[in-house]
PDB file of N, CA and C in Angstrom:
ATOM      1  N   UNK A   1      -9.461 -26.700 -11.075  1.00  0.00           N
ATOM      2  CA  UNK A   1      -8.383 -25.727 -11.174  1.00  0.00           C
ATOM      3  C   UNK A   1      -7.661 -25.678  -9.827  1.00  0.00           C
ATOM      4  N   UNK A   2      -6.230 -26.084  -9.862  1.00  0.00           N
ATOM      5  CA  UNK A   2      -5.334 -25.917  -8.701  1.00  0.00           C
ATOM      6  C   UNK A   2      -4.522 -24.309  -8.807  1.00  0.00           C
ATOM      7  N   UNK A   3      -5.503 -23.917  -7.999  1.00  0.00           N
ATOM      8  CA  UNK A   3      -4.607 -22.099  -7.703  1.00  0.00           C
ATOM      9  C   UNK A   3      -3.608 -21.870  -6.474  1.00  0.00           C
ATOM     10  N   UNK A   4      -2.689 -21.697  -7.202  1.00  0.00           N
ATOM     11  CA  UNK A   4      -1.637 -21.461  -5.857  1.00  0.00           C
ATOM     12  C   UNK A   4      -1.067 -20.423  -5.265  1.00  0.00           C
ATOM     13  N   UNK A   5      -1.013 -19.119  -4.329  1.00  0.00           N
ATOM     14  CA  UNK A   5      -1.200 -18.094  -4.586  1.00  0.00           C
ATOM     15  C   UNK A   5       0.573 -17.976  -4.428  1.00  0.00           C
ATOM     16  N   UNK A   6       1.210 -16.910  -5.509  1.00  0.00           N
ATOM     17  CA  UNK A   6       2.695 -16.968  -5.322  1.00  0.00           C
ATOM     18  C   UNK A   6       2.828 -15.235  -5.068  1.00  0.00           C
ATOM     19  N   UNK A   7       1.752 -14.438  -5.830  1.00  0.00           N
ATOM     20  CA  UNK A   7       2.284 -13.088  -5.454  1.00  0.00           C
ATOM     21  C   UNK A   7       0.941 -12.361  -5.068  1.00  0.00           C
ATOM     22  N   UNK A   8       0.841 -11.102  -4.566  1.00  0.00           N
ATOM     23  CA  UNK A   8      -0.171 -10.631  -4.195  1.00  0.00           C
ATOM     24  C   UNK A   8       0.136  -9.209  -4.596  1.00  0.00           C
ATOM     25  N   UNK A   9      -1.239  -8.117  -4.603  1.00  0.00           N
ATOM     26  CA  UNK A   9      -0.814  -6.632  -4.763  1.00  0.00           C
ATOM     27  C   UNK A   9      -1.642  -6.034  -3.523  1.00  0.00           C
ATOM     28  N   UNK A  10      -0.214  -5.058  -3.246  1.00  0.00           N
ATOM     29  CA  UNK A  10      -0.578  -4.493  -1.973  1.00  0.00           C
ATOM     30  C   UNK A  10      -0.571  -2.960  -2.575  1.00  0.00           C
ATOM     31  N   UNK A  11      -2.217  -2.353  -2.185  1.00  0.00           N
ATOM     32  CA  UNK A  11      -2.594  -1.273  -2.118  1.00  0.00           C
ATOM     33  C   UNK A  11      -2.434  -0.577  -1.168  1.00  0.00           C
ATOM     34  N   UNK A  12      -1.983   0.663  -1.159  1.00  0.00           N
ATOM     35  CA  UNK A  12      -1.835   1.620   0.370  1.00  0.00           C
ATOM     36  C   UNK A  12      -1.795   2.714  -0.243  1.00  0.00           C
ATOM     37  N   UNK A  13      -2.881   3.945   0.793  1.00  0.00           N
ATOM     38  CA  UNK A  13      -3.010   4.952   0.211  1.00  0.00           C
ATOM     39  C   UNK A  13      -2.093   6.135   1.055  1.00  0.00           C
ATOM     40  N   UNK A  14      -1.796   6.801   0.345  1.00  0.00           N
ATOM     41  CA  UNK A  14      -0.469   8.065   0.994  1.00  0.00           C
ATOM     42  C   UNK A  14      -0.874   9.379   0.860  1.00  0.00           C
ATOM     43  N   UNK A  15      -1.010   9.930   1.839  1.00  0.00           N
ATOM     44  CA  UNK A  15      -0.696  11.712   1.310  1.00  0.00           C
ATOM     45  C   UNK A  15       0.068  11.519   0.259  1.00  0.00           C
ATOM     46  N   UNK A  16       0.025  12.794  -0.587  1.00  0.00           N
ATOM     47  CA  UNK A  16       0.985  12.926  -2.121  1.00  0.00           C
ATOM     48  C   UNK A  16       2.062  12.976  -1.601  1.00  0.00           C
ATOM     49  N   UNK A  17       2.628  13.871  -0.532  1.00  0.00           N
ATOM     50  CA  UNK A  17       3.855  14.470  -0.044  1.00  0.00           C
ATOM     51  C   UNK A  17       4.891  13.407   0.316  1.00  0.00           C
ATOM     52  N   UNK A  18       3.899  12.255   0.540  1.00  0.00           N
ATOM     53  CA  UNK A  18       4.641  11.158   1.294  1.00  0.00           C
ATOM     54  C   UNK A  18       4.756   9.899   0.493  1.00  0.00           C
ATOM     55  N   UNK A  19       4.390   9.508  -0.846  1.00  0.00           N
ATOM     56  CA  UNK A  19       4.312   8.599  -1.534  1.00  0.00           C
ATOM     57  C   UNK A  19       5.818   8.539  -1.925  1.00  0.00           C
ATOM     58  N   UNK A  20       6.606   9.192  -2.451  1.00  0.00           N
ATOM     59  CA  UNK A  20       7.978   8.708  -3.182  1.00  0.00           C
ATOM     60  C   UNK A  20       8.493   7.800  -1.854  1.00  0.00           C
ATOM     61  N   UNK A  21       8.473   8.230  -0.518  1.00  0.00           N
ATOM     62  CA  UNK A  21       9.198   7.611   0.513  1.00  0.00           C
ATOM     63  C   UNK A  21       8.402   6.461   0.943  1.00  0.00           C
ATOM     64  N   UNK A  22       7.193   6.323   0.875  1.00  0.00           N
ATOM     65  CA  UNK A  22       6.587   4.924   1.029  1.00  0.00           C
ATOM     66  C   UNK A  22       6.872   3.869  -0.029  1.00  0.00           C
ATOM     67  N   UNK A  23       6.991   4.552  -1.482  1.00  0.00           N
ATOM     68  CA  UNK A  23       7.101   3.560  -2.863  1.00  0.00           C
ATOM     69  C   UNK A  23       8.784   3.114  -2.612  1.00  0.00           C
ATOM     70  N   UNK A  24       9.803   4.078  -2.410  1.00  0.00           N
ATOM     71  CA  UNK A  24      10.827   3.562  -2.043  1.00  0.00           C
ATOM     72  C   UNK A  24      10.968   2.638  -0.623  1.00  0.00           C
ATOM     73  N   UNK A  25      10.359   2.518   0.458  1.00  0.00           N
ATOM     74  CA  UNK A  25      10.152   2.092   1.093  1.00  0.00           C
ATOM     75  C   UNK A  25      10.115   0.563   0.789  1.00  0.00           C
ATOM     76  N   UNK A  26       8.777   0.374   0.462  1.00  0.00           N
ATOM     77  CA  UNK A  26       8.129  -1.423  -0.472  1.00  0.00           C
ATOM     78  C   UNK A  26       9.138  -1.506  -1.284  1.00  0.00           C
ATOM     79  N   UNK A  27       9.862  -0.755  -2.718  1.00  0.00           N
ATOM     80  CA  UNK A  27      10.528  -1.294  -3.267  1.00  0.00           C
ATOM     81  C   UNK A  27      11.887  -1.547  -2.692  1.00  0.00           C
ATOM     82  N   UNK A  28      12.607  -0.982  -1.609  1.00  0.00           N
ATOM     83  CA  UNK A  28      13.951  -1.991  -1.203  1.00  0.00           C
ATOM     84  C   UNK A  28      13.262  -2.827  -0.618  1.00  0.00           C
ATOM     85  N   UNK A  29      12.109  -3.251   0.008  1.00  0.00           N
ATOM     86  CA  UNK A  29      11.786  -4.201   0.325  1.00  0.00           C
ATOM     87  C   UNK A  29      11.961  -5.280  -0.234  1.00  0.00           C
ATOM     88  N   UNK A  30      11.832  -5.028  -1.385  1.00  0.00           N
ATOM     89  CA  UNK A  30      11.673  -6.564  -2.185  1.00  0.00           C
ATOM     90  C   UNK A  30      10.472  -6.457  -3.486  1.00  0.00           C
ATOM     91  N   UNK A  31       9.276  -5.138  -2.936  1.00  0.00           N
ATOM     92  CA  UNK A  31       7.647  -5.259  -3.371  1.00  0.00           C
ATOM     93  C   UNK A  31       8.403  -4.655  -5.363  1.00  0.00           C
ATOM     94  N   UNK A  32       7.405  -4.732  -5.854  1.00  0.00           N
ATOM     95  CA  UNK A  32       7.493  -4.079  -7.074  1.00  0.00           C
ATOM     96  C   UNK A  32       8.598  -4.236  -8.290  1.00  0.00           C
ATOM     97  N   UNK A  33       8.688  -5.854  -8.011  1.00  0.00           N
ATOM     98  CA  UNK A  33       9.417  -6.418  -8.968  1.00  0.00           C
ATOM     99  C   UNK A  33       8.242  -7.317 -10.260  1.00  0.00           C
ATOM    100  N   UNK A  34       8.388  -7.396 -11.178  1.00  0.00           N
ATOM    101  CA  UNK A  34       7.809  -7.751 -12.571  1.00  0.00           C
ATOM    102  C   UNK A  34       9.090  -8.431 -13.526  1.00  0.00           C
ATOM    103  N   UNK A  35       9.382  -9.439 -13.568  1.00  0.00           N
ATOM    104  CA  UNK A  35      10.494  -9.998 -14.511  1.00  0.00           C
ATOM    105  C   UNK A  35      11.651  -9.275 -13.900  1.00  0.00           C
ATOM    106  N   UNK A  36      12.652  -8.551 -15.200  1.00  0.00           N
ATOM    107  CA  UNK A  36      13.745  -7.979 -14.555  1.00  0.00           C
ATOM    108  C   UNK A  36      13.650  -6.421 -14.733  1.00  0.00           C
ATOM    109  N   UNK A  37      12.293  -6.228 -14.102  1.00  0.00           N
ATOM    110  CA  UNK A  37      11.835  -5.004 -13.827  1.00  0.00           C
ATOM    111  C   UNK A  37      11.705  -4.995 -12.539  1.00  0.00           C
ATOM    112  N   UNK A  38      12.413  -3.288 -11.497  1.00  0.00           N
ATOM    113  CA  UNK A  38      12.162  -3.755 -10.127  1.00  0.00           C
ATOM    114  C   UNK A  38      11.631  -1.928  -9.916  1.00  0.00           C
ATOM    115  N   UNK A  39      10.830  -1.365  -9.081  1.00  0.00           N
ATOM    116  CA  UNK A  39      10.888  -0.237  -8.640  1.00  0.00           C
ATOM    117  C   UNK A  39       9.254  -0.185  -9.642  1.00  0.00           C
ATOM    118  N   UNK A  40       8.479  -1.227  -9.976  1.00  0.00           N
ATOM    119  CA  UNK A  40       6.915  -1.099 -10.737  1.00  0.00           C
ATOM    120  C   UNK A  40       6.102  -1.046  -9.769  1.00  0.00           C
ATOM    121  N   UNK A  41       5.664   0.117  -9.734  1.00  0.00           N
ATOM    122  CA  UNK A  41       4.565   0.623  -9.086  1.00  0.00           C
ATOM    123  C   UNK A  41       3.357   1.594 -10.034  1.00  0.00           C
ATOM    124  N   UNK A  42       2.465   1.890  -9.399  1.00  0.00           N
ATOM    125  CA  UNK A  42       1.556   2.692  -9.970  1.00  0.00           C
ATOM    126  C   UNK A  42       0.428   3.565  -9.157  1.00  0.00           C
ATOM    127  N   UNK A  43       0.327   4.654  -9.271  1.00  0.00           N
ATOM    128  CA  UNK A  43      -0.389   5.297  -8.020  1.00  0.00           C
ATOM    129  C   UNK A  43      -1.687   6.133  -8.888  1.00  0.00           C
ATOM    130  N   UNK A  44      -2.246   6.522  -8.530  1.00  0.00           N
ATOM    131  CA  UNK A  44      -3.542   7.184  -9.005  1.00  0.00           C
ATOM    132  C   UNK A  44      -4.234   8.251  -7.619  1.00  0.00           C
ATOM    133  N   UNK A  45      -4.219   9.217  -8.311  1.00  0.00           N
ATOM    134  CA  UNK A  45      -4.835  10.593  -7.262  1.00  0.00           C
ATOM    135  C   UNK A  45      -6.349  10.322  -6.696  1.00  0.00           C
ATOM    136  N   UNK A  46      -6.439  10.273  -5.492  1.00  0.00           N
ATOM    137  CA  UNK A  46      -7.849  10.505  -5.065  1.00  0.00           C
ATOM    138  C   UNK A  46      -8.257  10.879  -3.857  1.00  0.00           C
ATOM    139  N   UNK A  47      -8.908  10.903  -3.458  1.00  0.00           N
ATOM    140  CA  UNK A  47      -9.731  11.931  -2.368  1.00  0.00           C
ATOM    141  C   UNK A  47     -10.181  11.080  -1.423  1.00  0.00           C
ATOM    142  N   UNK A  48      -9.378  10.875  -0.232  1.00  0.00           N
ATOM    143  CA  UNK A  48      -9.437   9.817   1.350  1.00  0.00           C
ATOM    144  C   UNK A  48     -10.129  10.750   1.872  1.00  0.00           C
ATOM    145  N   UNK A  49     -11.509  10.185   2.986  1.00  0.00           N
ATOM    146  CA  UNK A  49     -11.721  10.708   3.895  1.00  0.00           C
ATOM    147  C   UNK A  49     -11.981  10.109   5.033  1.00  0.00           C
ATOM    148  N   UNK A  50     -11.796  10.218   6.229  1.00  0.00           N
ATOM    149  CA  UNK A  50     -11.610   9.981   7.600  1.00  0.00           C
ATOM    150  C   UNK A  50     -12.206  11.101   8.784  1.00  0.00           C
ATOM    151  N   UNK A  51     -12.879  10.379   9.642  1.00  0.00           N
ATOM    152  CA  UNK A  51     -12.908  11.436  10.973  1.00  0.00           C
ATOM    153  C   UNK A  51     -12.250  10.831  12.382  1.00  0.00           C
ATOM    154  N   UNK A  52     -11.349  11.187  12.384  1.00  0.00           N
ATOM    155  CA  UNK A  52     -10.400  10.790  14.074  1.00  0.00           C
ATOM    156  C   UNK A  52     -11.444  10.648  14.813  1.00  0.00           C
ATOM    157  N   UNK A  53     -11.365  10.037  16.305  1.00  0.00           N
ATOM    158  CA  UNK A  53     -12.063  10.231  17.125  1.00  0.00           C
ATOM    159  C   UNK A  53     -11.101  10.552  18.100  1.00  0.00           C
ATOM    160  N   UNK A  54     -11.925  10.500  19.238  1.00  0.00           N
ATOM    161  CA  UNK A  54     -10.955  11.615  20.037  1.00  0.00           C
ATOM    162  C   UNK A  54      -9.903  11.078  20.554  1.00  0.00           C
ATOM    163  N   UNK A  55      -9.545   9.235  20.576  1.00  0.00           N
ATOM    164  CA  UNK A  55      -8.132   8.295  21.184  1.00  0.00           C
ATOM    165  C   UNK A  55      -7.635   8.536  19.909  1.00  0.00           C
ATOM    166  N   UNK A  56      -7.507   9.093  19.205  1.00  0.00           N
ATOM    167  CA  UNK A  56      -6.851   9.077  17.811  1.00  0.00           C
ATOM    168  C   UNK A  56      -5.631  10.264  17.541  1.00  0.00           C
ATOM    169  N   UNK A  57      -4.470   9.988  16.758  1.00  0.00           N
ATOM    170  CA  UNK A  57      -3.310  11.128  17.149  1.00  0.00           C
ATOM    171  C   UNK A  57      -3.362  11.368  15.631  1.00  0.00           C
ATOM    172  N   UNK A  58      -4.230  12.343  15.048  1.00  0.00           N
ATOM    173  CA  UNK A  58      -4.028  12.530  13.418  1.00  0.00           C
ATOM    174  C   UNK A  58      -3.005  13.380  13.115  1.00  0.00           C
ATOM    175  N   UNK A  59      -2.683  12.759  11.605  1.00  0.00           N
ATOM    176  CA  UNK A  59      -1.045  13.280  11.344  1.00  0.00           C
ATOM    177  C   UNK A  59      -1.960  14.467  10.415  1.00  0.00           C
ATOM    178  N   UNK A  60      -2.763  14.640   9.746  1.00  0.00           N
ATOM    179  CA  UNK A  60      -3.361  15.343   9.526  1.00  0.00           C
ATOM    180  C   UNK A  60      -4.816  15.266   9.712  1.00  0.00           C
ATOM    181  N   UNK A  61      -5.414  16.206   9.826  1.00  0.00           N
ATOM    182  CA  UNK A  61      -6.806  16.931  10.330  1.00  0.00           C
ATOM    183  C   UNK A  61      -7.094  16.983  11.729  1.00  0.00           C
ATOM    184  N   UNK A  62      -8.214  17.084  12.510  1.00  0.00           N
ATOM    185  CA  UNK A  62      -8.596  17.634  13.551  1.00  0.00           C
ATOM    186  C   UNK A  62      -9.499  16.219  14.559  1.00  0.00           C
ATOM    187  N   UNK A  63      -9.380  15.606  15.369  1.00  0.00           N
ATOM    188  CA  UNK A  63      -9.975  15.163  15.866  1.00  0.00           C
ATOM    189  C   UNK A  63     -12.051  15.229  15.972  1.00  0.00           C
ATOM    190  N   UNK A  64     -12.603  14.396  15.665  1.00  0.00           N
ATOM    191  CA  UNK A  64     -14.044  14.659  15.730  1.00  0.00           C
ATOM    192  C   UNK A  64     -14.725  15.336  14.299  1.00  0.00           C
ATOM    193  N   UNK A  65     -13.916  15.939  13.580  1.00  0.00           N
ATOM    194  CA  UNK A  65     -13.794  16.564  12.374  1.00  0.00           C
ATOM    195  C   UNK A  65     -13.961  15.808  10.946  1.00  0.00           C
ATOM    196  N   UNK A  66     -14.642  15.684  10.041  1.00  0.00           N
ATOM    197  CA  UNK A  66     -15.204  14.523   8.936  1.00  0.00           C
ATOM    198  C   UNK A  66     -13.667  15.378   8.072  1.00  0.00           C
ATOM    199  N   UNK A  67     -12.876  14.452   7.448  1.00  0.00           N
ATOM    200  CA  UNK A  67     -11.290  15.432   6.766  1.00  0.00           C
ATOM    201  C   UNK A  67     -11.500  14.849   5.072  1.00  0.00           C
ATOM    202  N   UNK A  68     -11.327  15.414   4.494  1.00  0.00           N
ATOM    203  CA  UNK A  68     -11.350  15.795   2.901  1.00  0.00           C
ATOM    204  C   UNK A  68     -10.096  15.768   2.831  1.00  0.00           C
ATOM    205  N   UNK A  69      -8.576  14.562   2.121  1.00  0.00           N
ATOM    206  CA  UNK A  69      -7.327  14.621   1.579  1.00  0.00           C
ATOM    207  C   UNK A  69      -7.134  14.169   0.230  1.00  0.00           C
ATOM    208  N   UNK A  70      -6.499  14.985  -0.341  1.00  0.00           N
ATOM    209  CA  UNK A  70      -5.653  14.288  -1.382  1.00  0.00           C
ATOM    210  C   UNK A  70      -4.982  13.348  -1.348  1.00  0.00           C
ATOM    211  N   UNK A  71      -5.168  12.145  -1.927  1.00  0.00           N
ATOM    212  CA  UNK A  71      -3.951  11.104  -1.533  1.00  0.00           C
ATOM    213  C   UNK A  71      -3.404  10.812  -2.847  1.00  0.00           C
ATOM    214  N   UNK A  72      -2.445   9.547  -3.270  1.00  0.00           N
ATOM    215  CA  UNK A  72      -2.174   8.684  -3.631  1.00  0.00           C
ATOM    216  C   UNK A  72      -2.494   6.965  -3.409  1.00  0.00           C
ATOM    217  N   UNK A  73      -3.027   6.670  -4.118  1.00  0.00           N
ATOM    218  CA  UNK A  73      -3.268   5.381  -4.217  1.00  0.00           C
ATOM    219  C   UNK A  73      -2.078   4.431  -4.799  1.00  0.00           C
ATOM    220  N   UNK A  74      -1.315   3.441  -3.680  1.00  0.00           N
ATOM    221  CA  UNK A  74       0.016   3.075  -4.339  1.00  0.00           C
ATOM    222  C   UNK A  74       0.301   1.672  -4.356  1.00  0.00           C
ATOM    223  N   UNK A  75       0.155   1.071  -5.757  1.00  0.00           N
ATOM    224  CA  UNK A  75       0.017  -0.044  -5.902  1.00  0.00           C
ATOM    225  C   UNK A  75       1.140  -0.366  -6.141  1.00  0.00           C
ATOM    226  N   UNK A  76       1.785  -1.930  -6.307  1.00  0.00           N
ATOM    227  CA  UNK A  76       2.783  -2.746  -5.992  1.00  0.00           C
ATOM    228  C   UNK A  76       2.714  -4.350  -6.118  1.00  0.00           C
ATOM    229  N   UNK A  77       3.003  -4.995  -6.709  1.00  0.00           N
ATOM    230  CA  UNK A  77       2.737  -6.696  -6.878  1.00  0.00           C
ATOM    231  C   UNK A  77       3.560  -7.338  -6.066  1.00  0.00           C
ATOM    232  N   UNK A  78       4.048  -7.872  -4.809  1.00  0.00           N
ATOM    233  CA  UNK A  78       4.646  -8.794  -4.400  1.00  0.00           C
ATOM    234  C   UNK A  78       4.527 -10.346  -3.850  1.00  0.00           C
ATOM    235  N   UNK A  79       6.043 -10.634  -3.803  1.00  0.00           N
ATOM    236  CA  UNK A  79       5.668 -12.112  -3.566  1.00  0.00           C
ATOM    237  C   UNK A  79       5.254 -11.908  -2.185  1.00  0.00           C
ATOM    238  N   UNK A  80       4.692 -13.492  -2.548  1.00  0.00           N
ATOM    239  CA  UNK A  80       3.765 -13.936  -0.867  1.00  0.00           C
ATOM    240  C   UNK A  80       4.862 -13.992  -0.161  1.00  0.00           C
ATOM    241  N   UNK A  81       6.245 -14.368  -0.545  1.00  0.00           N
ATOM    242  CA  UNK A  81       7.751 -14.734   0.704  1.00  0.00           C
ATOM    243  C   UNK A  81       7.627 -13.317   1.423  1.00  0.00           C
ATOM    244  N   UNK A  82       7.550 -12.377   0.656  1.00  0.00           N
ATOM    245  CA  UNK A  82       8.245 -11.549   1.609  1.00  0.00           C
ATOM    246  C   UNK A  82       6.860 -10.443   2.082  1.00  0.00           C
ATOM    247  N   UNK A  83       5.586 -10.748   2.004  1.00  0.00           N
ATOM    248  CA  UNK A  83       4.415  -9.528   2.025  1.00  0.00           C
ATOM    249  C   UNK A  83       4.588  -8.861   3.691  1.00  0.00           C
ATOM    250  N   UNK A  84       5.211  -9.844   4.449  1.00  0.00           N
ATOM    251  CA  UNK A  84       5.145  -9.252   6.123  1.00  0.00           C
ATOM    252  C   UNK A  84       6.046  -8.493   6.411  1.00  0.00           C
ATOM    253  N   UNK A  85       7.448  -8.187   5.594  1.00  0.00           N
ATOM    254  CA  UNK A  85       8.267  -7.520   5.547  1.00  0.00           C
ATOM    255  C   UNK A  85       7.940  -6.487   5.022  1.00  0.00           C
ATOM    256  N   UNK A  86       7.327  -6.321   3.967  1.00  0.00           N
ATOM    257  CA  UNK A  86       7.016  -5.307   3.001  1.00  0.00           C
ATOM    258  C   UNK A  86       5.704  -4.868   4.144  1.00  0.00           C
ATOM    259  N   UNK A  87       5.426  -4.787   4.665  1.00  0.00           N
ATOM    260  CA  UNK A  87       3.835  -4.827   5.571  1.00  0.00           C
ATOM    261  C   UNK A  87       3.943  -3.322   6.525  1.00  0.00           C
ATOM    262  N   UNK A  88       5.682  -4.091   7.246  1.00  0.00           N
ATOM    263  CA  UNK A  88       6.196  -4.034   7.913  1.00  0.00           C
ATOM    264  C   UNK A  88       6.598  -2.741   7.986  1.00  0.00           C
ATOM    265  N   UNK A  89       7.669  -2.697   6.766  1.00  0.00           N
ATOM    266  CA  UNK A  89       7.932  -1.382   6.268  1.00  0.00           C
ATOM    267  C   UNK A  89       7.077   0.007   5.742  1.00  0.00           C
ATOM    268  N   UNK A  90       5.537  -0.684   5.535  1.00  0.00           N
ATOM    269  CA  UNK A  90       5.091   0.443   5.067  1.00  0.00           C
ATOM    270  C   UNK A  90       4.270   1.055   6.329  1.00  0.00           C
ATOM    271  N   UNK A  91       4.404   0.461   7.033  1.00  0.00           N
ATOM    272  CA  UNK A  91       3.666   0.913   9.066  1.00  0.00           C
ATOM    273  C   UNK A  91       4.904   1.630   9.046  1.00  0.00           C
ATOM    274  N   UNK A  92       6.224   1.200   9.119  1.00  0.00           N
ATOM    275  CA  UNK A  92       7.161   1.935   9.314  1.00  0.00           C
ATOM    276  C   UNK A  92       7.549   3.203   8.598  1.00  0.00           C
ATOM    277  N   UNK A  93       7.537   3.572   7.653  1.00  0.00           N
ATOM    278  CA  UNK A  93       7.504   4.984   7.120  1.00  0.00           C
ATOM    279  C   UNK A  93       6.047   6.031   6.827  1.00  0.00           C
ATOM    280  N   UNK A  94       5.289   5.317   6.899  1.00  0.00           N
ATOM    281  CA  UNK A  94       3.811   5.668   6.657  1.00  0.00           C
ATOM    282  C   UNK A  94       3.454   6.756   7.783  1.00  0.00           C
ATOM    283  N   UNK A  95       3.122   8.136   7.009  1.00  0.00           N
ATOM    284  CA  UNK A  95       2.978   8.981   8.309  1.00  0.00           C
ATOM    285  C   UNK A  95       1.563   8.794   8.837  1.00  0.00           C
ATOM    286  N   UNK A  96       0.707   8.141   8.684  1.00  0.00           N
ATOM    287  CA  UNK A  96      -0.804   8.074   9.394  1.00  0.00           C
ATOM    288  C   UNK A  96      -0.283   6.798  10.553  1.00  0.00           C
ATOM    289  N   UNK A  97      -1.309   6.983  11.337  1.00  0.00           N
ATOM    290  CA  UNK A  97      -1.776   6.033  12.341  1.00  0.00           C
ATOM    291  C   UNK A  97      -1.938   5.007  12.115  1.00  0.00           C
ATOM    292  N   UNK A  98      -2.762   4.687  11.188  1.00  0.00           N
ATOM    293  CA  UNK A  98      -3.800   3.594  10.534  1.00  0.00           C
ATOM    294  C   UNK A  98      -3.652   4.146   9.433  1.00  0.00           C
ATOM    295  N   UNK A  99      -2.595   3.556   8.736  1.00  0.00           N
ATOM    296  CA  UNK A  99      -2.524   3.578   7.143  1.00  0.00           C
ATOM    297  C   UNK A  99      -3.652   2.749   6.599  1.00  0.00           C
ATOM    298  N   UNK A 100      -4.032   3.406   5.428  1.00  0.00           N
ATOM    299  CA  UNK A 100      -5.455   1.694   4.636  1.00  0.00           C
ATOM    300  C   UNK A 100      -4.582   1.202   3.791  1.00  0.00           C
ATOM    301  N   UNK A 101      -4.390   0.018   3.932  1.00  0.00           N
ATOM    302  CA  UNK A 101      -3.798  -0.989   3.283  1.00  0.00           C
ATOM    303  C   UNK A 101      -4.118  -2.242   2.919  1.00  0.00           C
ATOM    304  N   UNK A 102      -4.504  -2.380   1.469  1.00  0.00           N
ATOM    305  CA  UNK A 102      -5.216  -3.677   0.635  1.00  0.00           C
ATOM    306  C   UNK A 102      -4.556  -4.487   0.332  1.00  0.00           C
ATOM    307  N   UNK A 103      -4.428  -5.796   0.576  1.00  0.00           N
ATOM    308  CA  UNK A 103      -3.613  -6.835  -0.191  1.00  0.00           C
ATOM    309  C   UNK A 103      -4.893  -8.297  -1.148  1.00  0.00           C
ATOM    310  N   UNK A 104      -4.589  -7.787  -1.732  1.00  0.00           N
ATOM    311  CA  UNK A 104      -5.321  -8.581  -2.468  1.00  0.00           C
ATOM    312  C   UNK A 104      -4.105  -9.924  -4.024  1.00  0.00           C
ATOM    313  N   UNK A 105      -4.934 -10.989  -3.565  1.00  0.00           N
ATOM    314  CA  UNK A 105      -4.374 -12.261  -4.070  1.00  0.00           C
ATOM    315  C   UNK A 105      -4.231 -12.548  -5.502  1.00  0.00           C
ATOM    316  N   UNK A 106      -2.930 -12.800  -5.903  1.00  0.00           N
ATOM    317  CA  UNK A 106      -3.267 -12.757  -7.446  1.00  0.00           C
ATOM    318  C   UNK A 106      -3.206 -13.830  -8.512  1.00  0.00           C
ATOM    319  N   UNK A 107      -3.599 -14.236  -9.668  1.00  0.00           N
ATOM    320  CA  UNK A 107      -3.956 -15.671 -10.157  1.00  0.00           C
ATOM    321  C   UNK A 107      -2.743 -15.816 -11.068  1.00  0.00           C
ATOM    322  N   UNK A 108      -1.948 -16.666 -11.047  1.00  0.00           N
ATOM    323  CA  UNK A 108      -0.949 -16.612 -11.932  1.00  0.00           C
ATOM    324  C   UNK A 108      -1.775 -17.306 -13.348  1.00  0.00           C
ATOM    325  N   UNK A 109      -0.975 -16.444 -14.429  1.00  0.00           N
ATOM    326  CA  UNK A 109      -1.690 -17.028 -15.627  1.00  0.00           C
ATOM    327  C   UNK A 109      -1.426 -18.806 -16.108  1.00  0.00           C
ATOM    328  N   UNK A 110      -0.792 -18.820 -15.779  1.00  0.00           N
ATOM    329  CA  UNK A 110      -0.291 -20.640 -15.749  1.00  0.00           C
ATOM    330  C   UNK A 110      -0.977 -21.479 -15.287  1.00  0.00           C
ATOM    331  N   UNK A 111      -1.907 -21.156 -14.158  1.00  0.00           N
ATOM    332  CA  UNK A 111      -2.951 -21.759 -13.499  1.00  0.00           C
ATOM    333  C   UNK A 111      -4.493 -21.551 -14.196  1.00  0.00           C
ATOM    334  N   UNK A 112      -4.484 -20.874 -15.089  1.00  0.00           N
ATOM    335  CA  UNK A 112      -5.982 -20.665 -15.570  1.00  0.00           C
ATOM    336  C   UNK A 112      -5.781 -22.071 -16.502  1.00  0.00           C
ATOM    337  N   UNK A 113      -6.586 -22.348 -16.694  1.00  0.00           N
ATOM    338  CA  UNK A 113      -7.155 -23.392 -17.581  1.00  0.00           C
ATOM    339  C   UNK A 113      -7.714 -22.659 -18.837  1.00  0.00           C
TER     340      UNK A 113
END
């Protein structure tokens, strides 16, 4: 089997407050296109936790402090051309420090055997 990787999905998790401006974010990027569908995303509610340490500038909670948030989980399929742009942009509007951000590789169905 020759796998060639053409698109990938990039996971990043958001405060709720801040997800419409991160999802718009990736999608002028380019992220969250499907055929002649563009702006496909999908997010799911869940519960991030983190403890700053003390070189750390948290956009929310307390330094040294174990933090309990609500987030969004915000998924997105893009091509491999443009994932550093789209990368790019979501450091750039993303209100955390250290956003968590998954990119994981995806199998086009044409390539399965």
């Amino acid at each position: 089997m020759n796998i060639n990787i053409k698109k990938v999905k990039i996971i990043v998790t958001v405060p709720i407050e801040n997800t419409e401006n991160v999802r718009n974010a990736i999608c002028n990027a380019g992220a969250g296109v499907i055929g002649n569908y563009t702006y496909c995303t999908m997010t799911t509610k869940c519960i991030g936790t983190f403890k700053p340490s003390n070189n750390a500038n948290p956009y929310i909670g307390e330094k040294n402090k174990l933090e309990f948030v609500e987030e969004e989980k915000l998924e997105a399929i893009c091509d491999i051309d443009i994932v550093k742009k789209v990368l790019k942009k979501i450091r750039e509007i993303h209100p955390y420090e250290e956003p968590g951000i998954d990119i994981i590789p995806l199998i086009n169905e044409e390539d399965l055997i």
